[in-house]
C-alpha atoms as a PDB file:
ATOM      1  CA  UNK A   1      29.668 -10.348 -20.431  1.00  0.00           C
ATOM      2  CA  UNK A   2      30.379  -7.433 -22.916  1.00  0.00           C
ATOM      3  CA  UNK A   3      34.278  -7.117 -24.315  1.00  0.00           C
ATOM      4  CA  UNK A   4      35.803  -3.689 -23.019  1.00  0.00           C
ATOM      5  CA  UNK A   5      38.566  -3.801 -25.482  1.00  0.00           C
ATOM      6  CA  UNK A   6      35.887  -3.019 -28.164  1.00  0.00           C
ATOM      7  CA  UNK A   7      34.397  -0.187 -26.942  1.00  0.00           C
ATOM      8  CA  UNK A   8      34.314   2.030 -29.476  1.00  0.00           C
ATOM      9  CA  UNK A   9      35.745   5.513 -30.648  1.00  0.00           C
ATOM     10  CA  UNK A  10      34.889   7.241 -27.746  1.00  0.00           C
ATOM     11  CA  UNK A  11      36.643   5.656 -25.302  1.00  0.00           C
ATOM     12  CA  UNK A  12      39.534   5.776 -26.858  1.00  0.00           C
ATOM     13  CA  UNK A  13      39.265   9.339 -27.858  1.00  0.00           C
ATOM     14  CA  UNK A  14      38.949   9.696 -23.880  1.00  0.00           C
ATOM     15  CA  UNK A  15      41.893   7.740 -23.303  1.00  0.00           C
ATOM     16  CA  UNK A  16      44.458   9.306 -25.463  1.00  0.00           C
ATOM     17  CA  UNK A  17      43.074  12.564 -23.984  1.00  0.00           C
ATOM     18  CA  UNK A  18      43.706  11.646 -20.798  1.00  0.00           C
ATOM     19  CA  UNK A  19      47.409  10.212 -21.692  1.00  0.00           C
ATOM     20  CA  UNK A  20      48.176  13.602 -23.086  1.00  0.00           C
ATOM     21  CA  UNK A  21      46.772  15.627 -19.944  1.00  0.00           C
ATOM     22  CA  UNK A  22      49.242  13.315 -18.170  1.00  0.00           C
ATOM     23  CA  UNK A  23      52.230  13.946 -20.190  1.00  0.00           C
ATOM     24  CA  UNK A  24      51.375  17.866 -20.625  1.00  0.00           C
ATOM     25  CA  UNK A  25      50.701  18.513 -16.908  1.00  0.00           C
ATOM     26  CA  UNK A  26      53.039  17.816 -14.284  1.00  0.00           C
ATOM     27  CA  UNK A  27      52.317  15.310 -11.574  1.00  0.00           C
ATOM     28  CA  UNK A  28      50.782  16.214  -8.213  1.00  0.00           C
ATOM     29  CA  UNK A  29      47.969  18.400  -7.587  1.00  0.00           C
ATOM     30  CA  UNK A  30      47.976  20.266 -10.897  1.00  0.00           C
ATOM     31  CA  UNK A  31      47.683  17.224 -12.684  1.00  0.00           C
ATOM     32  CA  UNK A  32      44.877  15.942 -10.482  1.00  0.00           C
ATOM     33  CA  UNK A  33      43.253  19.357 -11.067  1.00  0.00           C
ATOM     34  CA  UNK A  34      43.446  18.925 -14.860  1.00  0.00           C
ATOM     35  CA  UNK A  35      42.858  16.090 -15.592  1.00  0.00           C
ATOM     36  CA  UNK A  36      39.887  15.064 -13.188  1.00  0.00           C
ATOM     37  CA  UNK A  37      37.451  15.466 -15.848  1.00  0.00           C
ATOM     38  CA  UNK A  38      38.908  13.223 -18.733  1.00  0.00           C
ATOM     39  CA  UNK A  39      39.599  10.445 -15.596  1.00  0.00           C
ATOM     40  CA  UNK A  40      36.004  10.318 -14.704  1.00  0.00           C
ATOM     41  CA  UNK A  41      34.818  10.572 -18.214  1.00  0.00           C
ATOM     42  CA  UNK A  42      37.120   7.718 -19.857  1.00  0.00           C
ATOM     43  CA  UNK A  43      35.953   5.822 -16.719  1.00  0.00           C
ATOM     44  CA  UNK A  44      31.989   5.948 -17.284  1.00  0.00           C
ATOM     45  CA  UNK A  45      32.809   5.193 -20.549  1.00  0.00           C
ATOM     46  CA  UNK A  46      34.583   1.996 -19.518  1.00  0.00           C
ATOM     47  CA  UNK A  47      31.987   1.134 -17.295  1.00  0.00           C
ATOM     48  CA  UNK A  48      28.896   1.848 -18.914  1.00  0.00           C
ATOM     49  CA  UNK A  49      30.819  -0.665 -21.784  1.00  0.00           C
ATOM     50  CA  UNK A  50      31.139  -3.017 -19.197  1.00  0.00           C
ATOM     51  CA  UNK A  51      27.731  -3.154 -17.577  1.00  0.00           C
ATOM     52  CA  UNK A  52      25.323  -1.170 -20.055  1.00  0.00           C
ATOM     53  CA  UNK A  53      22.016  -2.134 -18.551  1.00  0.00           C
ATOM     54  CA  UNK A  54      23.428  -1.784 -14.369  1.00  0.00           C
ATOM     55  CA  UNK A  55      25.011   1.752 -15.838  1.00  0.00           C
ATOM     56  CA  UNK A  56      21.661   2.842 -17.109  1.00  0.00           C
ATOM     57  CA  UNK A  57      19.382   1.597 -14.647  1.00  0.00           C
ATOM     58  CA  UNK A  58      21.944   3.583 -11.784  1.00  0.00           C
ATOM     59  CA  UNK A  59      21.373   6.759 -14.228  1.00  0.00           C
ATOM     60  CA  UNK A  60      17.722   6.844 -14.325  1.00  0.00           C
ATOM     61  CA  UNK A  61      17.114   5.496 -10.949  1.00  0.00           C
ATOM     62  CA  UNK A  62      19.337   7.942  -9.196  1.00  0.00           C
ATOM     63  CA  UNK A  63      19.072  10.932 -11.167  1.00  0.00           C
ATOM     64  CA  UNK A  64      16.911  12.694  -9.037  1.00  0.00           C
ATOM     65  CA  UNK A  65      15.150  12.698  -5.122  1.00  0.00           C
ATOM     66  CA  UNK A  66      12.299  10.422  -5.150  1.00  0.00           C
ATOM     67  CA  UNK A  67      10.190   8.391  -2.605  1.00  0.00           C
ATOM     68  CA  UNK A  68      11.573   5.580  -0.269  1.00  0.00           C
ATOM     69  CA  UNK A  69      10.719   3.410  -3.071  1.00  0.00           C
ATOM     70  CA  UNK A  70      12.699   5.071  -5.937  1.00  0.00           C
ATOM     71  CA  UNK A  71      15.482   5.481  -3.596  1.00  0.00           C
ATOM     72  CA  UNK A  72      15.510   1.756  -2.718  1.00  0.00           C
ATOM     73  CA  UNK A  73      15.651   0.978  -6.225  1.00  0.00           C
ATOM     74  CA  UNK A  74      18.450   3.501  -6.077  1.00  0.00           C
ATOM     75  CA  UNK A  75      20.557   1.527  -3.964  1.00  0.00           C
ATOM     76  CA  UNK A  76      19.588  -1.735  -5.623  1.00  0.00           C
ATOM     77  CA  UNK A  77      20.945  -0.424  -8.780  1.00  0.00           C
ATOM     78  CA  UNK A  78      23.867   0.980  -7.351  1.00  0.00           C
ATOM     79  CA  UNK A  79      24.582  -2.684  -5.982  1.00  0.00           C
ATOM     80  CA  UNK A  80      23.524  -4.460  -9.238  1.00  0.00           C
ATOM     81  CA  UNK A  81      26.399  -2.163 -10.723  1.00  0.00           C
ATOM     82  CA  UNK A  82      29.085  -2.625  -8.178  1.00  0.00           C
ATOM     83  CA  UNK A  83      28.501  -6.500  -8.594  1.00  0.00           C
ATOM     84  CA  UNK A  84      28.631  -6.431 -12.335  1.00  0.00           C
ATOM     85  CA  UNK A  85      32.311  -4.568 -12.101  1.00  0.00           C
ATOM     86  CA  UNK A  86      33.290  -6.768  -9.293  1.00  0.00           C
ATOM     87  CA  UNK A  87      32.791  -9.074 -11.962  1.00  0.00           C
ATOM     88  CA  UNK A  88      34.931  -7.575 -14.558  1.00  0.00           C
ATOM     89  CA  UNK A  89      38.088  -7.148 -11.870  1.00  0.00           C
ATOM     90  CA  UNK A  90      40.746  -9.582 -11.983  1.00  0.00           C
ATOM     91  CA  UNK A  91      42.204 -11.268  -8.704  1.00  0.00           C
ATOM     92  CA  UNK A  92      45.282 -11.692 -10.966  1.00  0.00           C
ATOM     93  CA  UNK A  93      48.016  -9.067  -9.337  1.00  0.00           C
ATOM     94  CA  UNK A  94      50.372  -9.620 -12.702  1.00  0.00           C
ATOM     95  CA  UNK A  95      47.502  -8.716 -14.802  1.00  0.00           C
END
């Protein structure tokens, strides 16, 4: 299991940038609106951190249309990836 804490420069670039978007931007819809971007962003950073190989198999897997076979592989991967976050998650509510 990989360490998310130490995952690197860019992730935390992404992070601060999305703290600031929330402090500049007023909550609600605007905020939503502007900051969508650095949200998804700082998250497939933290992901692909957390579960490199399931993050890269779902990218070149799923990148494109393909036959039944590609696209089965697809979905595979896309399990393979939800499974190795699951894992990650705590059942801890105080955490």
């Amino acid at each position: 299991m990989h360490d998310v804490t130490h995952g690197g420069a860019r992730c935390e670039r992404l992070q601060r940038a999305l703290v600031e978007c929330h402090r500049r931007v007023p909550a609600g819809p605007p905020r939503a609106a502007a900051c969508r971007h650095l949200n998804r962003s700082l998250a497939e950073c933290v992901v692909s951190i957390a579960c490199p190989g399931e993050c890269e198999a779902v990218r070149s897997l799923c990148s494109s249309a393909g036959t039944a076979l590609k696209r089965s592989q697809c979905q595979r991967a896309q399990l393979d990836l939800s499974v190795c976050i699951s894992s990650h998650q705590t059942l801890d509510p105080q955490i």
